[in-house]
PDB file of N, CA and C in Angstrom:
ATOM      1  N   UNK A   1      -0.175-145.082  66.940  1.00  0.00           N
ATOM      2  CA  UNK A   1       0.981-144.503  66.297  1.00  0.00           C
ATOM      3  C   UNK A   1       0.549-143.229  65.584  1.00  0.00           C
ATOM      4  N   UNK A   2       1.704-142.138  65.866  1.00  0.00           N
ATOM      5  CA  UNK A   2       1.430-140.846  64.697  1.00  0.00           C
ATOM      6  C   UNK A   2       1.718-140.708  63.589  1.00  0.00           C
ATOM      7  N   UNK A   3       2.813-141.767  63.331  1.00  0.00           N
ATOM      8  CA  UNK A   3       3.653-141.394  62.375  1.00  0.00           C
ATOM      9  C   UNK A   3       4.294-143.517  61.756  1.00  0.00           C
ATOM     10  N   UNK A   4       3.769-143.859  60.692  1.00  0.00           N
ATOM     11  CA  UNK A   4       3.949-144.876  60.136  1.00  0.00           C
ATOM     12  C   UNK A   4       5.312-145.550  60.202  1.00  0.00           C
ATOM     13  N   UNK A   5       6.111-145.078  60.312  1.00  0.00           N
ATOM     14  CA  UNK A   5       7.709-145.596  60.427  1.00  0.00           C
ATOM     15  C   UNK A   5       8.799-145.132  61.413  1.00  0.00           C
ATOM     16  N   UNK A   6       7.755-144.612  62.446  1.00  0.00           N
ATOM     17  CA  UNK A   6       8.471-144.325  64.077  1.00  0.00           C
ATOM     18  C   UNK A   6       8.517-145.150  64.794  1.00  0.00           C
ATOM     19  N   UNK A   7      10.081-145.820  64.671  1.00  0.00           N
ATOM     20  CA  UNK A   7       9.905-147.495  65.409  1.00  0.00           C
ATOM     21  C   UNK A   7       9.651-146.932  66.780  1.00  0.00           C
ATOM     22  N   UNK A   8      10.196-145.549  67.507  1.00  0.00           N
ATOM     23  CA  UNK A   8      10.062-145.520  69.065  1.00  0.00           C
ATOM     24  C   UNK A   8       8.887-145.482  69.416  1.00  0.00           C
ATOM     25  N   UNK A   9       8.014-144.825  68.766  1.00  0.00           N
ATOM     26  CA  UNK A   9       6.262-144.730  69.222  1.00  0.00           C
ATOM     27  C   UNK A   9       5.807-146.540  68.903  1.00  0.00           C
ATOM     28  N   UNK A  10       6.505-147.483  68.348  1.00  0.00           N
ATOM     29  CA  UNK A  10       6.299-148.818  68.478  1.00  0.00           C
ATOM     30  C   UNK A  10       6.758-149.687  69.254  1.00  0.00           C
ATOM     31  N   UNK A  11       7.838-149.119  69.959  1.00  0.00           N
ATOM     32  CA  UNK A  11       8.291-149.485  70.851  1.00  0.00           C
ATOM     33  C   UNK A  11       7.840-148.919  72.123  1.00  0.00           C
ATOM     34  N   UNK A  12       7.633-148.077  72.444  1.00  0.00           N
ATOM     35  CA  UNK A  12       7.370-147.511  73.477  1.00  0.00           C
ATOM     36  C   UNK A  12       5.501-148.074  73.793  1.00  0.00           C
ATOM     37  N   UNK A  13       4.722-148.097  72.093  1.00  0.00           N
ATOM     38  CA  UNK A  13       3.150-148.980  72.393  1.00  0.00           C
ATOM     39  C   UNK A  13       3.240-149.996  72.972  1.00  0.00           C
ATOM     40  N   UNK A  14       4.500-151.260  72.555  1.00  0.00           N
ATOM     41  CA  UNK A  14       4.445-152.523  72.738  1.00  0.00           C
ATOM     42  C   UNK A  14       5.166-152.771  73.917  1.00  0.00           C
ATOM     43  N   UNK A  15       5.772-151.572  74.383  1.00  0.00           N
ATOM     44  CA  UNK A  15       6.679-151.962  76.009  1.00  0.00           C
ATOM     45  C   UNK A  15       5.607-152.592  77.345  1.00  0.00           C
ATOM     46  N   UNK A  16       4.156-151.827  77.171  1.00  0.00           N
ATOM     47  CA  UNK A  16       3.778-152.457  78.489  1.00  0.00           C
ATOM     48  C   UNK A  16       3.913-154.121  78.457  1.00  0.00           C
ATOM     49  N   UNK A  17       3.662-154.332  80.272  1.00  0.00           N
ATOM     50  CA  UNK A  17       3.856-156.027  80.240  1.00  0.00           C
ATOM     51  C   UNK A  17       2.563-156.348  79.097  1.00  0.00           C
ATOM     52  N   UNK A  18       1.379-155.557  79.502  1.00  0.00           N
ATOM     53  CA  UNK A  18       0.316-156.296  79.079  1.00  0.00           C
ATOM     54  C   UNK A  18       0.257-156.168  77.734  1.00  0.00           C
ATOM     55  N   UNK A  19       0.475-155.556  76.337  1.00  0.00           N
ATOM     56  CA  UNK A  19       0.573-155.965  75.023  1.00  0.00           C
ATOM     57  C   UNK A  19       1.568-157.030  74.599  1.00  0.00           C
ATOM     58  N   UNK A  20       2.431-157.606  75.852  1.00  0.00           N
ATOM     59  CA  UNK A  20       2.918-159.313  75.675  1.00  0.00           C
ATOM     60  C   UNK A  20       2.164-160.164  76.640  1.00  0.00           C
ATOM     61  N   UNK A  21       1.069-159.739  76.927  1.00  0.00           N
ATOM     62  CA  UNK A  21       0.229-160.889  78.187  1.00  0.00           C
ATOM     63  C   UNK A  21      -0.868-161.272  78.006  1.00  0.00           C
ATOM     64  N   UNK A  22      -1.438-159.929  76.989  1.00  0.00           N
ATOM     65  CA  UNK A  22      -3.059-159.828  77.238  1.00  0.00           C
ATOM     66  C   UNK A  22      -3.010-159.659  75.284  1.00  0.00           C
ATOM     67  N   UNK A  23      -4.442-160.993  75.139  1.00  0.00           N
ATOM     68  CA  UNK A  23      -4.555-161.177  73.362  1.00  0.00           C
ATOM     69  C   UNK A  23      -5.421-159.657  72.655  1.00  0.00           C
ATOM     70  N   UNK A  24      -4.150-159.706  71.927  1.00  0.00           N
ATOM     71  CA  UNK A  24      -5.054-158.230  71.137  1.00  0.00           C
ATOM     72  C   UNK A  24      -5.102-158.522  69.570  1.00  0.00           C
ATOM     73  N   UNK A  25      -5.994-158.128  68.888  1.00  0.00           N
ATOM     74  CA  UNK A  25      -6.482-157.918  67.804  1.00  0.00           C
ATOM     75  C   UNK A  25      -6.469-156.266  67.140  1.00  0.00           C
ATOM     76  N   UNK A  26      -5.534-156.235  66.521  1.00  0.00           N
ATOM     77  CA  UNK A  26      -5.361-154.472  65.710  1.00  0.00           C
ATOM     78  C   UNK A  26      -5.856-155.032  64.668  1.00  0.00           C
ATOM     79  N   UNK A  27      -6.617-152.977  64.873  1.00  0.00           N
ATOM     80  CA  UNK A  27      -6.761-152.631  63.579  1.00  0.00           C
ATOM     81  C   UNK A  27      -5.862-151.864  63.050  1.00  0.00           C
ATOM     82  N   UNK A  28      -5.695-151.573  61.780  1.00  0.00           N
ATOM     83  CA  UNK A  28      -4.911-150.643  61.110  1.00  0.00           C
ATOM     84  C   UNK A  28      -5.391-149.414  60.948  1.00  0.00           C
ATOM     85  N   UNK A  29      -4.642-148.551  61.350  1.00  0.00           N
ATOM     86  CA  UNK A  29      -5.356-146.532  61.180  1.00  0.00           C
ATOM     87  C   UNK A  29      -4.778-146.224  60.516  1.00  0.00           C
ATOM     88  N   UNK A  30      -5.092-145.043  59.688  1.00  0.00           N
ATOM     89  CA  UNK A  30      -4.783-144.003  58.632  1.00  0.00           C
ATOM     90  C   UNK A  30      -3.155-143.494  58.789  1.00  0.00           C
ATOM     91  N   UNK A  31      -2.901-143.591  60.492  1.00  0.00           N
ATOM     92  CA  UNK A  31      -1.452-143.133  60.461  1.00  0.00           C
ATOM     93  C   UNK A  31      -0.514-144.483  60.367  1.00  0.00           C
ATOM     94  N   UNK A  32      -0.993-145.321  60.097  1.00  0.00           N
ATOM     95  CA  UNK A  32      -0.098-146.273  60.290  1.00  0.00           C
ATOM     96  C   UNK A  32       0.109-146.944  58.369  1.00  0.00           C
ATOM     97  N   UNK A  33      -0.582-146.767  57.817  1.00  0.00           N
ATOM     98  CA  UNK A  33      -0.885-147.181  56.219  1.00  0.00           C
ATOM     99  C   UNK A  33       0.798-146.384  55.357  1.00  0.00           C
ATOM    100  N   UNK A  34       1.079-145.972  55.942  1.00  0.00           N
ATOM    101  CA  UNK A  34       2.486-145.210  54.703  1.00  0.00           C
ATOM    102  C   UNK A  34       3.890-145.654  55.070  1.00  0.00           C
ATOM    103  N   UNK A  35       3.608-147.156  55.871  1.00  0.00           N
ATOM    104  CA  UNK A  35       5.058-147.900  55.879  1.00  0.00           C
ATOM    105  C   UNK A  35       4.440-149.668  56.120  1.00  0.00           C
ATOM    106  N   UNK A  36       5.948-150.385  56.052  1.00  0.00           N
ATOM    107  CA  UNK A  36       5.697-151.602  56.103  1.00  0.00           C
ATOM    108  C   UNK A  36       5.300-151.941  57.496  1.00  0.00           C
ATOM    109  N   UNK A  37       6.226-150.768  58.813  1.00  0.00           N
ATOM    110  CA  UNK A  37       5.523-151.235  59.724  1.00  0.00           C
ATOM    111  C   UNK A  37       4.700-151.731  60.833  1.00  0.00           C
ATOM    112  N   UNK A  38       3.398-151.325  60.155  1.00  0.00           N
ATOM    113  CA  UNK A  38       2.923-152.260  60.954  1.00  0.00           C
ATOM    114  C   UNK A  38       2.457-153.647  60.695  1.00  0.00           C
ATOM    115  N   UNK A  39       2.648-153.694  59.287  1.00  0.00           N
ATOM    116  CA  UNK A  39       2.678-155.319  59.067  1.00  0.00           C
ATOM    117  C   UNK A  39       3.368-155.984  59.804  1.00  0.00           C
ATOM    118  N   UNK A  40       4.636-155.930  60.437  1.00  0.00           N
ATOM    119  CA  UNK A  40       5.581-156.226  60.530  1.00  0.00           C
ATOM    120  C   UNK A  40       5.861-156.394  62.343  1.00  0.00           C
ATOM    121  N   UNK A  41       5.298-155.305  62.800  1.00  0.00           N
ATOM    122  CA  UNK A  41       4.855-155.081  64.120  1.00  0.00           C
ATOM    123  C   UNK A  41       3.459-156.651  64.827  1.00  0.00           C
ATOM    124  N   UNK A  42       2.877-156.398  64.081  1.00  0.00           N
ATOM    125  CA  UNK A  42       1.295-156.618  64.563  1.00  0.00           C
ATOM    126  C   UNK A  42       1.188-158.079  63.397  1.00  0.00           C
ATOM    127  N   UNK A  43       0.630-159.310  64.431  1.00  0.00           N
ATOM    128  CA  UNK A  43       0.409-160.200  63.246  1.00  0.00           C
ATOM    129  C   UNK A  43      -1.325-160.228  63.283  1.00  0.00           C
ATOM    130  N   UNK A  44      -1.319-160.564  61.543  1.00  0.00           N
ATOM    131  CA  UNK A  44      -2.499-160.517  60.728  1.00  0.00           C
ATOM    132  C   UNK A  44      -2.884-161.604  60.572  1.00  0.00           C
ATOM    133  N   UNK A  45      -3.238-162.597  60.883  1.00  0.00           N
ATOM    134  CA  UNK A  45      -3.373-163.818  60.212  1.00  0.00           C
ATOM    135  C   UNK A  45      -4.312-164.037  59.277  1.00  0.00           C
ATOM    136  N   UNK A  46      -4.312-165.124  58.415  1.00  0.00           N
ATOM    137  CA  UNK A  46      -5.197-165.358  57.421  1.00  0.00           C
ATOM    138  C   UNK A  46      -5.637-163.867  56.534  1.00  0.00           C
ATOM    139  N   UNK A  47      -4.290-163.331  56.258  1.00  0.00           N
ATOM    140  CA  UNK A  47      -4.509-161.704  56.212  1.00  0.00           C
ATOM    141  C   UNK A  47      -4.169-161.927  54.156  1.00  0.00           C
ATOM    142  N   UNK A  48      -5.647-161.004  54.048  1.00  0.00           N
ATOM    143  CA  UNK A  48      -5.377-161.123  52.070  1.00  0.00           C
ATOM    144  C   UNK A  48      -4.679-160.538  51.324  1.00  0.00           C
ATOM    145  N   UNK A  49      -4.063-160.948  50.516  1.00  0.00           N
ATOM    146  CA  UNK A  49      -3.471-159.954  49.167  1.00  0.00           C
ATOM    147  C   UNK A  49      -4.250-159.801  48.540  1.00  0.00           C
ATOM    148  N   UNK A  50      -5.292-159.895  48.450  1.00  0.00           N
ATOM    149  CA  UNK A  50      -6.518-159.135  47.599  1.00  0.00           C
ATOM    150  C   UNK A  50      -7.103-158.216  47.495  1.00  0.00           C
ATOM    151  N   UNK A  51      -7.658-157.805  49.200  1.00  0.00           N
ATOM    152  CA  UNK A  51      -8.856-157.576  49.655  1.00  0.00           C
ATOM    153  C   UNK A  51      -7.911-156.064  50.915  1.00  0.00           C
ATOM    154  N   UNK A  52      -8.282-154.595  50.557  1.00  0.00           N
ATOM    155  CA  UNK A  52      -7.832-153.945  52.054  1.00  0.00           C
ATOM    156  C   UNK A  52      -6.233-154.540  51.547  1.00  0.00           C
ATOM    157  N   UNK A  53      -5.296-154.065  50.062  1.00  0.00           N
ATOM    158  CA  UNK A  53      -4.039-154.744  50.062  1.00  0.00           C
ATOM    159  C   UNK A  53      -3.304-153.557  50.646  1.00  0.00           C
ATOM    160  N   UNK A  54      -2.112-153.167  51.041  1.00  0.00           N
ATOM    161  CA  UNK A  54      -0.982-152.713  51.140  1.00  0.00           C
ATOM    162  C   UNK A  54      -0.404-152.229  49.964  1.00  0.00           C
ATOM    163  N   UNK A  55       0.590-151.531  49.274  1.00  0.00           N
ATOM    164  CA  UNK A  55       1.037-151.867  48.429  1.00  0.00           C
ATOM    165  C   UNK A  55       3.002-152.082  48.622  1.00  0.00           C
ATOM    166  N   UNK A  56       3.876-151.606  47.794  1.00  0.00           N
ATOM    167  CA  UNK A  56       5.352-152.446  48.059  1.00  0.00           C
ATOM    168  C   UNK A  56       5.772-151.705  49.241  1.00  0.00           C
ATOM    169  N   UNK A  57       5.323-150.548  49.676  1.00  0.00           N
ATOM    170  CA  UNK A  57       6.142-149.852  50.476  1.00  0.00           C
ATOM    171  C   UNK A  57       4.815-149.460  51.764  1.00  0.00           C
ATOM    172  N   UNK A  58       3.871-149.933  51.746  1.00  0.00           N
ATOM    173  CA  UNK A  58       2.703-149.748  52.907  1.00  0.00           C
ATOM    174  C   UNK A  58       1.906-151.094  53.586  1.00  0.00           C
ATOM    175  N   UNK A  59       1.853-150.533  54.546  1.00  0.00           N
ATOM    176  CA  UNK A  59       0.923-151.669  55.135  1.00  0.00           C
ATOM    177  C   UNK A  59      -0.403-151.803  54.640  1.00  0.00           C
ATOM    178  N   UNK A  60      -1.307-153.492  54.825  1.00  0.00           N
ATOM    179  CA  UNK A  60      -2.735-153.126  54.638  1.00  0.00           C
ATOM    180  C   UNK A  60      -3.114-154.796  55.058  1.00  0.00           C
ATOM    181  N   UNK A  61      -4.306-155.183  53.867  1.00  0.00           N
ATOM    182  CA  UNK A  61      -4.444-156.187  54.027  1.00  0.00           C
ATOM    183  C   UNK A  61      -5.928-156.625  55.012  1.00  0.00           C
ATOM    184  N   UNK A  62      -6.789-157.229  54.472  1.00  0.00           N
ATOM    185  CA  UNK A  62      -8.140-157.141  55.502  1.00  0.00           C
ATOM    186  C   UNK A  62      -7.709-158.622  56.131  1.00  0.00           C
ATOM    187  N   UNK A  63      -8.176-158.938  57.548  1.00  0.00           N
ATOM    188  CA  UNK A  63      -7.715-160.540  57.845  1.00  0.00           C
ATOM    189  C   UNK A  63      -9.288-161.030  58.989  1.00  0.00           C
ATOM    190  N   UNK A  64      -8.944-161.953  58.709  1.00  0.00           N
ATOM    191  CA  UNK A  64      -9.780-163.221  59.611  1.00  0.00           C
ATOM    192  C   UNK A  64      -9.027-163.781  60.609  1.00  0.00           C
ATOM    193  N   UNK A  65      -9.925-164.346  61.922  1.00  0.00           N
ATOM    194  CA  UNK A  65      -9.415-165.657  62.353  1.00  0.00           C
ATOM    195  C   UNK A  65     -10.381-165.813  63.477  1.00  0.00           C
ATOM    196  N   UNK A  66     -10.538-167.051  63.858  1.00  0.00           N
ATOM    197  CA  UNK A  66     -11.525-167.752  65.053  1.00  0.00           C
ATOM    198  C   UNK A  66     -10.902-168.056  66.539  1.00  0.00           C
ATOM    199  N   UNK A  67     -11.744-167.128  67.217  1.00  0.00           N
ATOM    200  CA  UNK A  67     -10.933-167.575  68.429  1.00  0.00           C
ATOM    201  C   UNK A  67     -12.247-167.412  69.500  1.00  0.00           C
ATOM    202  N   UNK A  68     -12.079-168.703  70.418  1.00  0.00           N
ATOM    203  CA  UNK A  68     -13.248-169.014  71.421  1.00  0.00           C
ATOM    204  C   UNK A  68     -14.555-168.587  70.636  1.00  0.00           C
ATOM    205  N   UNK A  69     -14.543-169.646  69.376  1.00  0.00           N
ATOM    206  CA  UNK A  69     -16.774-169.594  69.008  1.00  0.00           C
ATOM    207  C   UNK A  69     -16.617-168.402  68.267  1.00  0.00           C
ATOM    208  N   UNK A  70     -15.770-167.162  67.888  1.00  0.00           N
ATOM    209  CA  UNK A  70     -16.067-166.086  67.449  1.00  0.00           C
ATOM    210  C   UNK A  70     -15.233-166.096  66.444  1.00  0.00           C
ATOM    211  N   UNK A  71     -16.055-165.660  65.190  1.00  0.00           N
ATOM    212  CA  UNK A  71     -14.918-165.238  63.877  1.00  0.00           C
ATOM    213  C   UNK A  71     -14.512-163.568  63.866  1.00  0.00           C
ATOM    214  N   UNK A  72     -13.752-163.295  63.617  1.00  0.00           N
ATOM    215  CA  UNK A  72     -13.416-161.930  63.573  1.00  0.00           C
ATOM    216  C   UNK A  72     -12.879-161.397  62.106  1.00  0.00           C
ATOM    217  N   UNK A  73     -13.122-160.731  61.447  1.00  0.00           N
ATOM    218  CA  UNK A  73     -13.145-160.516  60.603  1.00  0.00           C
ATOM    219  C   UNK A  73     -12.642-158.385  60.566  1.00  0.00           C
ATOM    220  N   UNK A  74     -11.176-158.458  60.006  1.00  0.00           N
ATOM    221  CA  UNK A  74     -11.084-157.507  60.526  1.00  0.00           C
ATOM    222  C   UNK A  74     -10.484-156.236  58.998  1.00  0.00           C
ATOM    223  N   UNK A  75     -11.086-155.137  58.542  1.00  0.00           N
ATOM    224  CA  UNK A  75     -10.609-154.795  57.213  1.00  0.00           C
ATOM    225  C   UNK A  75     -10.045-153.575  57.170  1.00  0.00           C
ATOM    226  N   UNK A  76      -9.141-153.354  56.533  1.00  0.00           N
ATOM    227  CA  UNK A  76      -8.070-151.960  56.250  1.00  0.00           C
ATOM    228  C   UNK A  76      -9.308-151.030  55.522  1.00  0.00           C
ATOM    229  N   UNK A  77      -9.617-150.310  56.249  1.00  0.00           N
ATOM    230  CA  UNK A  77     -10.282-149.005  55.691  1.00  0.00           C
ATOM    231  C   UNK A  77      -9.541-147.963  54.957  1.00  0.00           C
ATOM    232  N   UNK A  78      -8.956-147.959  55.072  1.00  0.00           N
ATOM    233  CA  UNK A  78      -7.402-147.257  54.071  1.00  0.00           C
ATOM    234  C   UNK A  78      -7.925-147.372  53.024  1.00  0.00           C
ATOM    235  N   UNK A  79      -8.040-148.596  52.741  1.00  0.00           N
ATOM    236  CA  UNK A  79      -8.747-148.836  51.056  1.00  0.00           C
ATOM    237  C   UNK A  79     -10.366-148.912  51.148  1.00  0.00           C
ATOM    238  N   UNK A  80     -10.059-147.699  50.107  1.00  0.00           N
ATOM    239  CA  UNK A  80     -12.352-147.719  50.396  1.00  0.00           C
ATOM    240  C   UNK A  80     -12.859-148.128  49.044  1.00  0.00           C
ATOM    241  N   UNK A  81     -12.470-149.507  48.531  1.00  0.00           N
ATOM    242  CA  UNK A  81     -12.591-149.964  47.753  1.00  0.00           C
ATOM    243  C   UNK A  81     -14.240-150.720  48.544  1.00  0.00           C
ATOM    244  N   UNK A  82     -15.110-150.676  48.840  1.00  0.00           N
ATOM    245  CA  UNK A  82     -16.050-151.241  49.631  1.00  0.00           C
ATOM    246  C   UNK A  82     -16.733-152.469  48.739  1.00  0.00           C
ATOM    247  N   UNK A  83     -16.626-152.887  47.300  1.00  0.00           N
ATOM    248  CA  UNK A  83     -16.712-153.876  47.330  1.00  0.00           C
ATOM    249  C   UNK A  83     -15.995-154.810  47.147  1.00  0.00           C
ATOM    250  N   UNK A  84     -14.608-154.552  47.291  1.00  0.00           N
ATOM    251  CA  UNK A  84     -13.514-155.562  48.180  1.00  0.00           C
ATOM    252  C   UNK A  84     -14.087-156.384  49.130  1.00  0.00           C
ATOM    253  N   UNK A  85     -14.108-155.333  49.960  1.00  0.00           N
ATOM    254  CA  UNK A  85     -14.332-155.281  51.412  1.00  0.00           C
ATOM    255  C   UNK A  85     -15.569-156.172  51.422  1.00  0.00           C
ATOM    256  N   UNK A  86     -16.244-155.960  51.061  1.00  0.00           N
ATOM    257  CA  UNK A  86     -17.894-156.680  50.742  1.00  0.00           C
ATOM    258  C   UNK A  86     -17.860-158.048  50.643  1.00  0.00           C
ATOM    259  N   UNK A  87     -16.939-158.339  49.111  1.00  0.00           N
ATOM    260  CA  UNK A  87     -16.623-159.531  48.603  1.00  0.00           C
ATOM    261  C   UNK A  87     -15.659-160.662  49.761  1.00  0.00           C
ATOM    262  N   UNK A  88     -14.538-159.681  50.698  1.00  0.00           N
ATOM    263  CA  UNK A  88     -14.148-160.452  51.766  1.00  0.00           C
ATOM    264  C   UNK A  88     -15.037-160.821  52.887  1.00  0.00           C
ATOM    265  N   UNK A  89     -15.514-160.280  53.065  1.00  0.00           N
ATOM    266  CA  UNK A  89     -16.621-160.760  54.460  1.00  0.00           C
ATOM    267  C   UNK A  89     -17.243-161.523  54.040  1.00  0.00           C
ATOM    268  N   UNK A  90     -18.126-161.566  52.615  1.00  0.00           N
ATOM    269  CA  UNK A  90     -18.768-162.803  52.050  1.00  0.00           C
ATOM    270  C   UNK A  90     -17.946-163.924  51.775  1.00  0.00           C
ATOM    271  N   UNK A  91     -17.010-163.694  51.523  1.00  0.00           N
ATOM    272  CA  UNK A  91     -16.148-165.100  51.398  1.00  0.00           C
ATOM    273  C   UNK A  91     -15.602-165.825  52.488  1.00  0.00           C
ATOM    274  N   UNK A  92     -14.685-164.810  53.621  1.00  0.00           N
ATOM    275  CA  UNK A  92     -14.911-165.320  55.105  1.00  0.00           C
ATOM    276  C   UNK A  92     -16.169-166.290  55.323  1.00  0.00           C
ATOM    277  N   UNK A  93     -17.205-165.511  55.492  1.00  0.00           N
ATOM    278  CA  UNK A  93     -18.419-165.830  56.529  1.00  0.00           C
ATOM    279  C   UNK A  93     -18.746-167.073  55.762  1.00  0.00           C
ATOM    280  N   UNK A  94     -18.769-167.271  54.231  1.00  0.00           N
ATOM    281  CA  UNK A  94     -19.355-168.295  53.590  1.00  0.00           C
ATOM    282  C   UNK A  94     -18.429-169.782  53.970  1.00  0.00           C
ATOM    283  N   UNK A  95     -16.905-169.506  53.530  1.00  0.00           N
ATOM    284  CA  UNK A  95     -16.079-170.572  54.437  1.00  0.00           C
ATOM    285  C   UNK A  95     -16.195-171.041  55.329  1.00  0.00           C
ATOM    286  N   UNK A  96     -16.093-169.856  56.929  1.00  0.00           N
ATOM    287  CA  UNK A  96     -15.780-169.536  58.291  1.00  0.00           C
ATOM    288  C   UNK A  96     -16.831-169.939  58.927  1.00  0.00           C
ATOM    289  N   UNK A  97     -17.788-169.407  58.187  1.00  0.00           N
ATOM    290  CA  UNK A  97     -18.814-168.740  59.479  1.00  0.00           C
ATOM    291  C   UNK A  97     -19.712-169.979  60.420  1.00  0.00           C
ATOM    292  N   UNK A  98     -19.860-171.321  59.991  1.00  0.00           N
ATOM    293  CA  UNK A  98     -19.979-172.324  60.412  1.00  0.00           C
ATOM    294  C   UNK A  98     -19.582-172.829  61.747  1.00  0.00           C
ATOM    295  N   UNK A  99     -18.161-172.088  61.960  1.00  0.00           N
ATOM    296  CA  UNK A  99     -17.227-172.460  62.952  1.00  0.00           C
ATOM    297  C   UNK A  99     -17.794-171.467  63.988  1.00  0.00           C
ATOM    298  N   UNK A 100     -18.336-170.567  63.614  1.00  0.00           N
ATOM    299  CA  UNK A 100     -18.243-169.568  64.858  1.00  0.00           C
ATOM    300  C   UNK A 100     -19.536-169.556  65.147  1.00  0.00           C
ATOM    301  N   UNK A 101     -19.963-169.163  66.507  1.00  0.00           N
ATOM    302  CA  UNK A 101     -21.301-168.762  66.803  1.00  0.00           C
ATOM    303  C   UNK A 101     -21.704-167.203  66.381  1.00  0.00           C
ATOM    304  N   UNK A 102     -20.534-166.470  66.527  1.00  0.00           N
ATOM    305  CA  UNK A 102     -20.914-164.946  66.655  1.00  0.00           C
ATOM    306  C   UNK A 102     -19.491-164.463  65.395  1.00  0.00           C
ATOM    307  N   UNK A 103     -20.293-163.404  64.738  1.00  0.00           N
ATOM    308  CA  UNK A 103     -19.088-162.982  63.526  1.00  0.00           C
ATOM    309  C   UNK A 103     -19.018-161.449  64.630  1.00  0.00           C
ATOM    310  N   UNK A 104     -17.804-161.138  64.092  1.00  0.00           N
ATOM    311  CA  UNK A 104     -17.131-159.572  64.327  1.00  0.00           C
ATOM    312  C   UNK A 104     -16.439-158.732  63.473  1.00  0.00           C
ATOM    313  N   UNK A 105     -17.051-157.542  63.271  1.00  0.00           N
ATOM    314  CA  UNK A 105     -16.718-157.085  62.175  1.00  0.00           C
ATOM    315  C   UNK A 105     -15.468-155.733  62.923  1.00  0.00           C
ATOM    316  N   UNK A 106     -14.716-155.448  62.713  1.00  0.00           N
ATOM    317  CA  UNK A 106     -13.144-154.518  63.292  1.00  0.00           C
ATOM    318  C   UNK A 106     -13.019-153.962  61.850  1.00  0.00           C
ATOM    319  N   UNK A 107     -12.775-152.761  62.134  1.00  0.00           N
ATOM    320  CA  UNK A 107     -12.175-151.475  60.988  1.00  0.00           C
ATOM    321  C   UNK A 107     -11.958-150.424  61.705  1.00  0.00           C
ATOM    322  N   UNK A 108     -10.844-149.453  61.484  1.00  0.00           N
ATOM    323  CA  UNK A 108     -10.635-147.969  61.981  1.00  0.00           C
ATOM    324  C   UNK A 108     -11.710-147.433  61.192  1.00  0.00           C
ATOM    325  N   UNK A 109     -12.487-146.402  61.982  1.00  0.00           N
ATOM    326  CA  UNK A 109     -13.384-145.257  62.026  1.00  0.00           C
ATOM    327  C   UNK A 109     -12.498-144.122  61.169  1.00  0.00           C
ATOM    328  N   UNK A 110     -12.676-144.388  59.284  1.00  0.00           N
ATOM    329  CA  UNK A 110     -12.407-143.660  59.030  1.00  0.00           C
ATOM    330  C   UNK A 110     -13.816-142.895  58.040  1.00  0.00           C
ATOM    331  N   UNK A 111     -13.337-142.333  56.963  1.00  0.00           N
ATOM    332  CA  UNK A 111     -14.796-141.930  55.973  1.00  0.00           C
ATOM    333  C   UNK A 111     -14.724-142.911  54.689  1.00  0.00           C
ATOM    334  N   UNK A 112     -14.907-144.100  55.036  1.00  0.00           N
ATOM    335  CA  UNK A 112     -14.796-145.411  54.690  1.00  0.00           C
ATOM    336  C   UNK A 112     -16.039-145.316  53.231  1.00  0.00           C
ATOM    337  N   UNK A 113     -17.262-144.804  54.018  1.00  0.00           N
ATOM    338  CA  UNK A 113     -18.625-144.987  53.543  1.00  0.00           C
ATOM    339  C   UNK A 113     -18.685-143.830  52.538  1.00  0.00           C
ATOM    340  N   UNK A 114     -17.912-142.781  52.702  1.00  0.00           N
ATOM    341  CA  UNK A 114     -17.860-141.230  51.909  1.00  0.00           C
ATOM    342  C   UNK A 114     -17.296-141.485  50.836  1.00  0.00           C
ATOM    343  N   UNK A 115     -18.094-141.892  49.861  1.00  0.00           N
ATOM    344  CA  UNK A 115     -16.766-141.619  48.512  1.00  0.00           C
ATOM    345  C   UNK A 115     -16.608-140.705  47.870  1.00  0.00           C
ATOM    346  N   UNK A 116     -16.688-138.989  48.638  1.00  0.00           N
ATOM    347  CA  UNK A 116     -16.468-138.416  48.231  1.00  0.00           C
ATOM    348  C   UNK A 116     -15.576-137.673  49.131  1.00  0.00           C
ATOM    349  N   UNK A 117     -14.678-138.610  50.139  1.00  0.00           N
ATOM    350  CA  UNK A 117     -13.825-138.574  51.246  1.00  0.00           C
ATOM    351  C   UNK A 117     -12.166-138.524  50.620  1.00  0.00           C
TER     352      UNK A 117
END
């Protein structure tokens, strides 16, 4: 998406057969953070109000979930709060990580690490 609250560029992403056939896991990008939706679009599961939050009028939220042996662990770079972010993966993996053979870490490629970004 270019633009956070252009339902047609969401409609027009989610029209192929295969984003209703084939399992996908989003991340959240920088253009998508200045509306509700892609919360709303895209489900998050086990997705935090803590950790990578949204606020009343944006998307966010860092989330987990296990699927086939693998935990995935996935965080809103939007917020470069990094020891959020820190504190969620340790708390995931310390719960989770039992269940899975292999962890996965998912974030948009932003200047996450720059805090002077």
């Amino acid at each position: 998406m270019n633009s956070a609250n252009d339902q047609g560029q969401y409609e027009e992403d989610l029209a192929p057969e295969a984003t209703t056939t084939v399992p996908q896991a989003t991340t959240i990008g920088n253009h998508d953070v200045a509306s509700k939706s892609y919360g709303q679009h895209f489900n998050r599961p086990n997705v935090s109000s803590d950790h990578g939050e949204g606020g009343a009028i944006t998307s966010g939220g860092d989330y987990w979930f296990i699927d086939s042996g693998v935990l995935f662990i996935n965080i809103n770079s939007n917020s470069h709060d990094t020891d959020a972010h820190a504190e969620f993966i340790d708390e995931v993996v310390k719960a989770r990580g039992d269940e899975a053979r292999w962890k996965v870490l998912g974030f948009h490629p932003l200047d996450l690490f720059d805090r002077d970004a």
